[in-house]
PDB file of N, CA and C in Angstrom:
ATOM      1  N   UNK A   1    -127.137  22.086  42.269  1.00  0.00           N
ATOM      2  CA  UNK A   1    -126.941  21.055  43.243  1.00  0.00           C
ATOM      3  C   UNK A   1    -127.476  21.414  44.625  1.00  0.00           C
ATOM      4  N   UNK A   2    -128.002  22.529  44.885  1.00  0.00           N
ATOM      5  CA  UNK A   2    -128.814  22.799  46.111  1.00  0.00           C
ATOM      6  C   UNK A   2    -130.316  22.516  46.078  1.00  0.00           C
ATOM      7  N   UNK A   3    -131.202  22.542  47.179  1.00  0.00           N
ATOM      8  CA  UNK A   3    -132.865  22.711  47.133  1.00  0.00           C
ATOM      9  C   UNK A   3    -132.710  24.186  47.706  1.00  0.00           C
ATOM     10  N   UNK A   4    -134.428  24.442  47.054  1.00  0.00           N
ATOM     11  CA  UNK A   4    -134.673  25.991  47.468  1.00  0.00           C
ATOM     12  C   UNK A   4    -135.958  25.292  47.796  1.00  0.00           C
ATOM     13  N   UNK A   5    -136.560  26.181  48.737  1.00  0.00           N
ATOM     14  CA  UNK A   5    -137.888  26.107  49.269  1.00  0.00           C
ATOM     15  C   UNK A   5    -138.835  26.902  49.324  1.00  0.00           C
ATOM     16  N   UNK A   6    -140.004  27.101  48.292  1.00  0.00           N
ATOM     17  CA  UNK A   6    -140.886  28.590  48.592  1.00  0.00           C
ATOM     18  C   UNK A   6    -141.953  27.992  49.546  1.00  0.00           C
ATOM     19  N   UNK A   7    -142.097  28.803  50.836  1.00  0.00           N
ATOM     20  CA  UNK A   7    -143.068  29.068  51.947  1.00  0.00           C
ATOM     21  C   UNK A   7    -144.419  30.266  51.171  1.00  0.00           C
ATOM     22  N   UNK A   8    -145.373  29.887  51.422  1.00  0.00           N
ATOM     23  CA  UNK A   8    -146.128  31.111  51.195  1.00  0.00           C
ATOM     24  C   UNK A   8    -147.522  31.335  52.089  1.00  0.00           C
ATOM     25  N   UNK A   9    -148.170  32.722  52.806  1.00  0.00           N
ATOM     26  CA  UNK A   9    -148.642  32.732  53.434  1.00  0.00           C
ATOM     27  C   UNK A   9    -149.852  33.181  52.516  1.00  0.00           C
ATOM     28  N   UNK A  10    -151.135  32.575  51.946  1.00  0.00           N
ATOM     29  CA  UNK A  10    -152.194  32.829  51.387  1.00  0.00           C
ATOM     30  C   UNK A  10    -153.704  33.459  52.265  1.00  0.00           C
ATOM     31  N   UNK A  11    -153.048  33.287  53.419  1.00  0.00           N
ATOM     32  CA  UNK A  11    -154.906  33.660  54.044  1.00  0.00           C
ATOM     33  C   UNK A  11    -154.172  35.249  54.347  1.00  0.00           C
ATOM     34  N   UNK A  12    -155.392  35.581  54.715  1.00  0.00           N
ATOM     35  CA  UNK A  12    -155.604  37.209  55.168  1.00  0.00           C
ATOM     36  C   UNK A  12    -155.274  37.108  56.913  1.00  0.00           C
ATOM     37  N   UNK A  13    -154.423  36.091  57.694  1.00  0.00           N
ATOM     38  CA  UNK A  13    -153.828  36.220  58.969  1.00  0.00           C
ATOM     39  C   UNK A  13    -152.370  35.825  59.130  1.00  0.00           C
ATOM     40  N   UNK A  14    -152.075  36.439  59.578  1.00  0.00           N
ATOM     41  CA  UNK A  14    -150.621  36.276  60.082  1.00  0.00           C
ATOM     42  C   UNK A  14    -150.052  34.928  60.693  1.00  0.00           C
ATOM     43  N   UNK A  15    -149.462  34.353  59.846  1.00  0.00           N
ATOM     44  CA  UNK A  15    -149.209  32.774  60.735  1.00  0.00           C
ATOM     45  C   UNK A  15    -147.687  33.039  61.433  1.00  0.00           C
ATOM     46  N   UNK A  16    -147.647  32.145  62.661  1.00  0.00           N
ATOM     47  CA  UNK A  16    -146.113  32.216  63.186  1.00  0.00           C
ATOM     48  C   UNK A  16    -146.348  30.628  63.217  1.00  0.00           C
ATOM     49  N   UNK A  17    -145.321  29.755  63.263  1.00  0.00           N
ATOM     50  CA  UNK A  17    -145.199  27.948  62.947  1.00  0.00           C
ATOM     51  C   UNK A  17    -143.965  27.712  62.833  1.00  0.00           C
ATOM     52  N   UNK A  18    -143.447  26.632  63.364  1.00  0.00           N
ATOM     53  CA  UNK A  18    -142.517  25.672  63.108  1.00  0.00           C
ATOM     54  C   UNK A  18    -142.821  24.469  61.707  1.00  0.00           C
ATOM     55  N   UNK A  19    -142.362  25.095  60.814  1.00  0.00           N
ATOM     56  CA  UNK A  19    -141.286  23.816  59.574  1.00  0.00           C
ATOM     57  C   UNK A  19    -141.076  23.178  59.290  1.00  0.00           C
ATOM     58  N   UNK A  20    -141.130  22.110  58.924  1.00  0.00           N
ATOM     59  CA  UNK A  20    -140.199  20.842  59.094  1.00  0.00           C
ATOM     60  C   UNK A  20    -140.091  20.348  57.927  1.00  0.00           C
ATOM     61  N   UNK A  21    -138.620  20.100  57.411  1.00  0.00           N
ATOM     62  CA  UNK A  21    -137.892  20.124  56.358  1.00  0.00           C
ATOM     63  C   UNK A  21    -137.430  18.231  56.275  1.00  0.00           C
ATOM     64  N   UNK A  22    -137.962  17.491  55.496  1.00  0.00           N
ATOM     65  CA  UNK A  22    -137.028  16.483  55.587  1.00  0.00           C
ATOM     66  C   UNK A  22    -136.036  16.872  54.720  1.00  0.00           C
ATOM     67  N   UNK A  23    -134.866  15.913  55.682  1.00  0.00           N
ATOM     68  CA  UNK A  23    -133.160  15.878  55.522  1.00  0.00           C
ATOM     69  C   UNK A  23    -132.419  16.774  56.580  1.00  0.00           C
ATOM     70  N   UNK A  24    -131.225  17.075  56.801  1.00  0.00           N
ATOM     71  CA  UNK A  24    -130.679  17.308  57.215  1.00  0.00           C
ATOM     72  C   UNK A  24    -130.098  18.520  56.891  1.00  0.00           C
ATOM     73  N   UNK A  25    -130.251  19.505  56.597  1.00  0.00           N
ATOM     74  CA  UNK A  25    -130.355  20.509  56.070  1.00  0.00           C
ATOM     75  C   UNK A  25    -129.797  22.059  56.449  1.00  0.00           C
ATOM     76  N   UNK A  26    -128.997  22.856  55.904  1.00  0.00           N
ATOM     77  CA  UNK A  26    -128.049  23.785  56.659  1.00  0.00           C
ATOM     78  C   UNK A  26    -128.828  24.765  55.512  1.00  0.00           C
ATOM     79  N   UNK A  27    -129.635  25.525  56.157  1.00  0.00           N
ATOM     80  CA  UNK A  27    -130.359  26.710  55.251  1.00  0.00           C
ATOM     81  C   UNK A  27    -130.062  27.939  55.760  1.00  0.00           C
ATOM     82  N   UNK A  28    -130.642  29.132  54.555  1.00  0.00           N
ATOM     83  CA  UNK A  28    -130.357  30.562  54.748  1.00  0.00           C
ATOM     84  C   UNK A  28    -131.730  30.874  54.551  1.00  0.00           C
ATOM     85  N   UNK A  29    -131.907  32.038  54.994  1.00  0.00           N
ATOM     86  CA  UNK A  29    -133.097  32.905  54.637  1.00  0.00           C
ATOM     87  C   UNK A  29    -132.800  33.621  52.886  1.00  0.00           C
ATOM     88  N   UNK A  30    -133.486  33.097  52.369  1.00  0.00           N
ATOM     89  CA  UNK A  30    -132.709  34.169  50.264  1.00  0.00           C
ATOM     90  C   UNK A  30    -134.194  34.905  50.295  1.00  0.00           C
ATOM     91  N   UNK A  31    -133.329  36.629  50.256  1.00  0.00           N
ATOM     92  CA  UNK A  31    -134.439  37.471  49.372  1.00  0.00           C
ATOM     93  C   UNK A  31    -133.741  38.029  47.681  1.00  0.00           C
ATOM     94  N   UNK A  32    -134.696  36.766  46.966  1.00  0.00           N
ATOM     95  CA  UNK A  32    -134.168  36.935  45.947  1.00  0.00           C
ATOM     96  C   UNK A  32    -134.046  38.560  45.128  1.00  0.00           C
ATOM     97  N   UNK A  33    -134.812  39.656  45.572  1.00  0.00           N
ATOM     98  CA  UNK A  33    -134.873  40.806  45.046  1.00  0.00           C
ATOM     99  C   UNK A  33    -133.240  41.794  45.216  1.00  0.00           C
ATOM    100  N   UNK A  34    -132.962  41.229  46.617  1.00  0.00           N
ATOM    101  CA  UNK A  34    -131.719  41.789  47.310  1.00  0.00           C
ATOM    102  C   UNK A  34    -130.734  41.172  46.781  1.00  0.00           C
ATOM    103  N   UNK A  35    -130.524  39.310  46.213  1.00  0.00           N
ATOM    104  CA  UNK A  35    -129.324  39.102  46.278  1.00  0.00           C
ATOM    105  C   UNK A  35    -128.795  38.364  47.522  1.00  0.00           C
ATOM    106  N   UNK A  36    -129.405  38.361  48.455  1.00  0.00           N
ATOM    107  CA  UNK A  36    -128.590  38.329  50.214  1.00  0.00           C
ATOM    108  C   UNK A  36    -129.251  36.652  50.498  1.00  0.00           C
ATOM    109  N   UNK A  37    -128.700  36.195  51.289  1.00  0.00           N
ATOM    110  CA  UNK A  37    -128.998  35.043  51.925  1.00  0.00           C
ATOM    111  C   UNK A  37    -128.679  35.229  53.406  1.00  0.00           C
ATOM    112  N   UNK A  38    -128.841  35.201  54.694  1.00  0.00           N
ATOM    113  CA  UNK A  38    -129.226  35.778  55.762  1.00  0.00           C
ATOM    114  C   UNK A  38    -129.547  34.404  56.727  1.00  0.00           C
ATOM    115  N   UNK A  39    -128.771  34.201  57.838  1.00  0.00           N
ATOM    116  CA  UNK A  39    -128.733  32.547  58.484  1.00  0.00           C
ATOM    117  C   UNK A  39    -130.082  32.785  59.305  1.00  0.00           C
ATOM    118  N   UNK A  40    -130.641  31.852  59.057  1.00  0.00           N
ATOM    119  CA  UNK A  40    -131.699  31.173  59.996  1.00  0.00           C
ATOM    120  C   UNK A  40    -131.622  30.083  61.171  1.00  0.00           C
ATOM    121  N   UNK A  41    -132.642  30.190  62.206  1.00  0.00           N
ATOM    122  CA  UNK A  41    -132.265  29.400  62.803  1.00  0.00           C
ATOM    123  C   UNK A  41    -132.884  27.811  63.134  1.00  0.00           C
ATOM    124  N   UNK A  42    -131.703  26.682  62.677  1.00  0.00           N
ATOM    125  CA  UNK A  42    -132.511  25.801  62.093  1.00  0.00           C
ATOM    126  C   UNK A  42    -131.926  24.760  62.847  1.00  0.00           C
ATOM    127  N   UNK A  43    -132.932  23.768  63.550  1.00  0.00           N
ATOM    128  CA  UNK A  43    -132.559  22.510  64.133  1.00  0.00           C
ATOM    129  C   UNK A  43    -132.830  21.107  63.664  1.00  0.00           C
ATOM    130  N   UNK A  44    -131.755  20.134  63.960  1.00  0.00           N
ATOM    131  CA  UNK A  44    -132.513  19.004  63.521  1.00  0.00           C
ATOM    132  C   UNK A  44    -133.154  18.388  64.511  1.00  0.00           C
ATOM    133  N   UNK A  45    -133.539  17.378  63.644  1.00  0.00           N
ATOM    134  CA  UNK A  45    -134.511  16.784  64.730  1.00  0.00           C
ATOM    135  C   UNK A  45    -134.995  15.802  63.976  1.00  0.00           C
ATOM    136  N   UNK A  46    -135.888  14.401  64.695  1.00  0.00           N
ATOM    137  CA  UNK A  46    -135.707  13.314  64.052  1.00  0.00           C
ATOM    138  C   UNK A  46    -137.625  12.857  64.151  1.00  0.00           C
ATOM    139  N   UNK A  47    -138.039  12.681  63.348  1.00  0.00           N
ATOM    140  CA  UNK A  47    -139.531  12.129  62.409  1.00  0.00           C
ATOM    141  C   UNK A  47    -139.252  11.019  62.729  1.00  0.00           C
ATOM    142  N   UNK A  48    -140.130   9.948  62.861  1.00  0.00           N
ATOM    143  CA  UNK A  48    -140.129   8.818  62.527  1.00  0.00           C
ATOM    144  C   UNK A  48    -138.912   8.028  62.255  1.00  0.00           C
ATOM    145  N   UNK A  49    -137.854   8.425  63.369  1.00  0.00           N
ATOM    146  CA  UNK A  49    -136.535   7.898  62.782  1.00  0.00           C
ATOM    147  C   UNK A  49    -135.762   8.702  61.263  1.00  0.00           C
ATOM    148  N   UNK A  50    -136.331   9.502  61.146  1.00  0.00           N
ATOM    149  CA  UNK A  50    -135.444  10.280  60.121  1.00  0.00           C
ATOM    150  C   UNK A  50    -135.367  11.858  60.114  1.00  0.00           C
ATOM    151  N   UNK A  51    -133.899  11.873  59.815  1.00  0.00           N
ATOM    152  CA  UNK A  51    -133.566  13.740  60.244  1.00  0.00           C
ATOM    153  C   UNK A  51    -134.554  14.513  59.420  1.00  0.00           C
ATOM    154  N   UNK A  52    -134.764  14.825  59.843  1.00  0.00           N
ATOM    155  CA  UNK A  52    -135.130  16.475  59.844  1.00  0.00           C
ATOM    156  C   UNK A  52    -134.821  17.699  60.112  1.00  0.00           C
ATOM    157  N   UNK A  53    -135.147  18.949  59.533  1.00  0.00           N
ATOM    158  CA  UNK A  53    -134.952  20.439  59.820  1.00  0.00           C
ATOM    159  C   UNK A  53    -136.077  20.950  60.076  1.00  0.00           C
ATOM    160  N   UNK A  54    -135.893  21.653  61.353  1.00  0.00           N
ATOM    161  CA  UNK A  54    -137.164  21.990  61.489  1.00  0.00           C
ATOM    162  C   UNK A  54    -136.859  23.876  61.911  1.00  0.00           C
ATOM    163  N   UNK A  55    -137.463  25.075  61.039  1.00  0.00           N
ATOM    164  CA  UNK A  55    -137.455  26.072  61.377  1.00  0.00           C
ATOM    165  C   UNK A  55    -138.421  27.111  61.437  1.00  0.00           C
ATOM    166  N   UNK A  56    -137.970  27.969  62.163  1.00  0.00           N
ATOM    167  CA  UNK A  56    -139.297  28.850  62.830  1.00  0.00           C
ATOM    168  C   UNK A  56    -139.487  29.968  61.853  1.00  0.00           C
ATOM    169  N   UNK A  57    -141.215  30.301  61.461  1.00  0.00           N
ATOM    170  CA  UNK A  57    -141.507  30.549  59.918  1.00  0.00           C
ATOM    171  C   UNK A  57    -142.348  31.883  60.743  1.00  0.00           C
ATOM    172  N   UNK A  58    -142.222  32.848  60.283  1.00  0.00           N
ATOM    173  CA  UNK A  58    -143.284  33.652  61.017  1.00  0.00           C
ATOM    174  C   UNK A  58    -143.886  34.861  59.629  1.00  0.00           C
ATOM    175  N   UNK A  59    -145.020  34.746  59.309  1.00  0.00           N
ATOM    176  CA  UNK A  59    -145.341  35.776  57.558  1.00  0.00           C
ATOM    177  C   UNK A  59    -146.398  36.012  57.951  1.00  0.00           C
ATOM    178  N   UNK A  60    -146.162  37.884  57.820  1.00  0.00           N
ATOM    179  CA  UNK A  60    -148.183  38.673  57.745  1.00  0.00           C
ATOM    180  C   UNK A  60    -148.725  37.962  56.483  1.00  0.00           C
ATOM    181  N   UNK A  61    -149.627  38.389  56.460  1.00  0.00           N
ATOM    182  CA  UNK A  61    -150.607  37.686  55.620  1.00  0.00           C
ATOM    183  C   UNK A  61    -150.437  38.388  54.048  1.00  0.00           C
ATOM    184  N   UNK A  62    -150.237  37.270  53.261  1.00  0.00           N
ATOM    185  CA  UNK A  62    -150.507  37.327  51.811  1.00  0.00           C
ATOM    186  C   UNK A  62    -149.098  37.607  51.602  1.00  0.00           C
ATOM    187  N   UNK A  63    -147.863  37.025  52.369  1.00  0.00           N
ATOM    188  CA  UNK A  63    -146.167  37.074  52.320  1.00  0.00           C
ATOM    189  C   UNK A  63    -145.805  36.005  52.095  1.00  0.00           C
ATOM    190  N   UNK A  64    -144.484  35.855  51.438  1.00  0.00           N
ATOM    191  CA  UNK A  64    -143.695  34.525  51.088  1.00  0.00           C
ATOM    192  C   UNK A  64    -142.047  34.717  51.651  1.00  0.00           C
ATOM    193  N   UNK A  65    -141.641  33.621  51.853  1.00  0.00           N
ATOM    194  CA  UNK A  65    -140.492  33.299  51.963  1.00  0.00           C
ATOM    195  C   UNK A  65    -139.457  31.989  50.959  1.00  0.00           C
ATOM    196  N   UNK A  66    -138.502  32.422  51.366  1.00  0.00           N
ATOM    197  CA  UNK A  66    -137.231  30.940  50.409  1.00  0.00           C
ATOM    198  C   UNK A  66    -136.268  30.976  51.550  1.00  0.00           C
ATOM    199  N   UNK A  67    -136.196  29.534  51.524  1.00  0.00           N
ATOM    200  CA  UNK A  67    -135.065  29.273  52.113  1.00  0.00           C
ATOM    201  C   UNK A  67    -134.129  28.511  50.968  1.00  0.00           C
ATOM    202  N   UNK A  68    -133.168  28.281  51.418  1.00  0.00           N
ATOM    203  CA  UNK A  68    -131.841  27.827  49.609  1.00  0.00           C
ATOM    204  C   UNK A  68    -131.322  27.314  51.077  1.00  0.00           C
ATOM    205  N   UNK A  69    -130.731  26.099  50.357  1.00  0.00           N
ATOM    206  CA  UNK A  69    -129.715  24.926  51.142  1.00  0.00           C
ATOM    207  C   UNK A  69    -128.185  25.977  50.992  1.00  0.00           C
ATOM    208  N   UNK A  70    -127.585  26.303  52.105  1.00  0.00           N
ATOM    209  CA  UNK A  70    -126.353  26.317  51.746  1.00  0.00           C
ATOM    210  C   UNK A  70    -125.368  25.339  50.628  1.00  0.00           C
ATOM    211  N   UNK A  71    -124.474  26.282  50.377  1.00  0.00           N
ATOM    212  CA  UNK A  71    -123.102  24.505  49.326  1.00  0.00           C
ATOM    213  C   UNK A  71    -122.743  23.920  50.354  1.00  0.00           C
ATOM    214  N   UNK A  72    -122.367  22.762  50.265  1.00  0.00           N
ATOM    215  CA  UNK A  72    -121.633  22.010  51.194  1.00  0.00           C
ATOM    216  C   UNK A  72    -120.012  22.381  51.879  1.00  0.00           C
ATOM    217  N   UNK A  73    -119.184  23.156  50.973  1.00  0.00           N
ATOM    218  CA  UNK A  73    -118.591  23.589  51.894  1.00  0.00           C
ATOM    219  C   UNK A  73    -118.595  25.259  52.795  1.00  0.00           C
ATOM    220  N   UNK A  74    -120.173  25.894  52.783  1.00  0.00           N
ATOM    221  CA  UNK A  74    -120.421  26.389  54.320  1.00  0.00           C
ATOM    222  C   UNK A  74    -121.330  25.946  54.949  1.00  0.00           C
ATOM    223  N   UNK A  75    -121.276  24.881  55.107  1.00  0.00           N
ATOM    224  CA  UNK A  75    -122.742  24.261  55.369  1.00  0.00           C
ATOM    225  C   UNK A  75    -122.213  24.336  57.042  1.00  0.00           C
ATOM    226  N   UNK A  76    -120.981  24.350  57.393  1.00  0.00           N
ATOM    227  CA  UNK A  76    -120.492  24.165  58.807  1.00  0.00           C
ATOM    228  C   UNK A  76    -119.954  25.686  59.490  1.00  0.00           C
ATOM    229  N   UNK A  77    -119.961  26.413  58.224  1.00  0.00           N
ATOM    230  CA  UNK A  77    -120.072  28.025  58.807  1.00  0.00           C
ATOM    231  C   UNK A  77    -121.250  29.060  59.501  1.00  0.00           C
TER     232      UNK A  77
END
């Protein structure tokens, strides 16, 4: 009942960028190797009249990331 999100950085440069997630969205940083989920920092913000999440992505080159929706009840923790 959650979304997960894979980010991935394919060129040979280092990107730093802002995100943007439609919905409304209370995410963690997941390194699935560790186990850990780790808070990010994530704002909404509104598209075309509709929420959004928008968060700050920063990967050397040829790196990936996941973000995983929190459950709904820590979504306010």
């Amino acid at each position: 009942g959650r979304n997960f999100y894979f980010l991935a950085n394919s060129s040979d440069q280092r990107v730093d960028l802002d995100v943007t997630l439609r919905g409304r969205l209370a995410l963690g940083a997941w390194t699935p190797s560790a186990g850990t989920v780790t808070e990010v920092d994530a704002k909404t913000i509104q598209v075309g009249g509709q929420d959004c999440t928008r968060v700050h992505l920063a990967l050397d080159s040829v790196k990936t990331a996941f973000f995983v929706e929190k459950p709904p009840e820590s979504a306010g923790k």
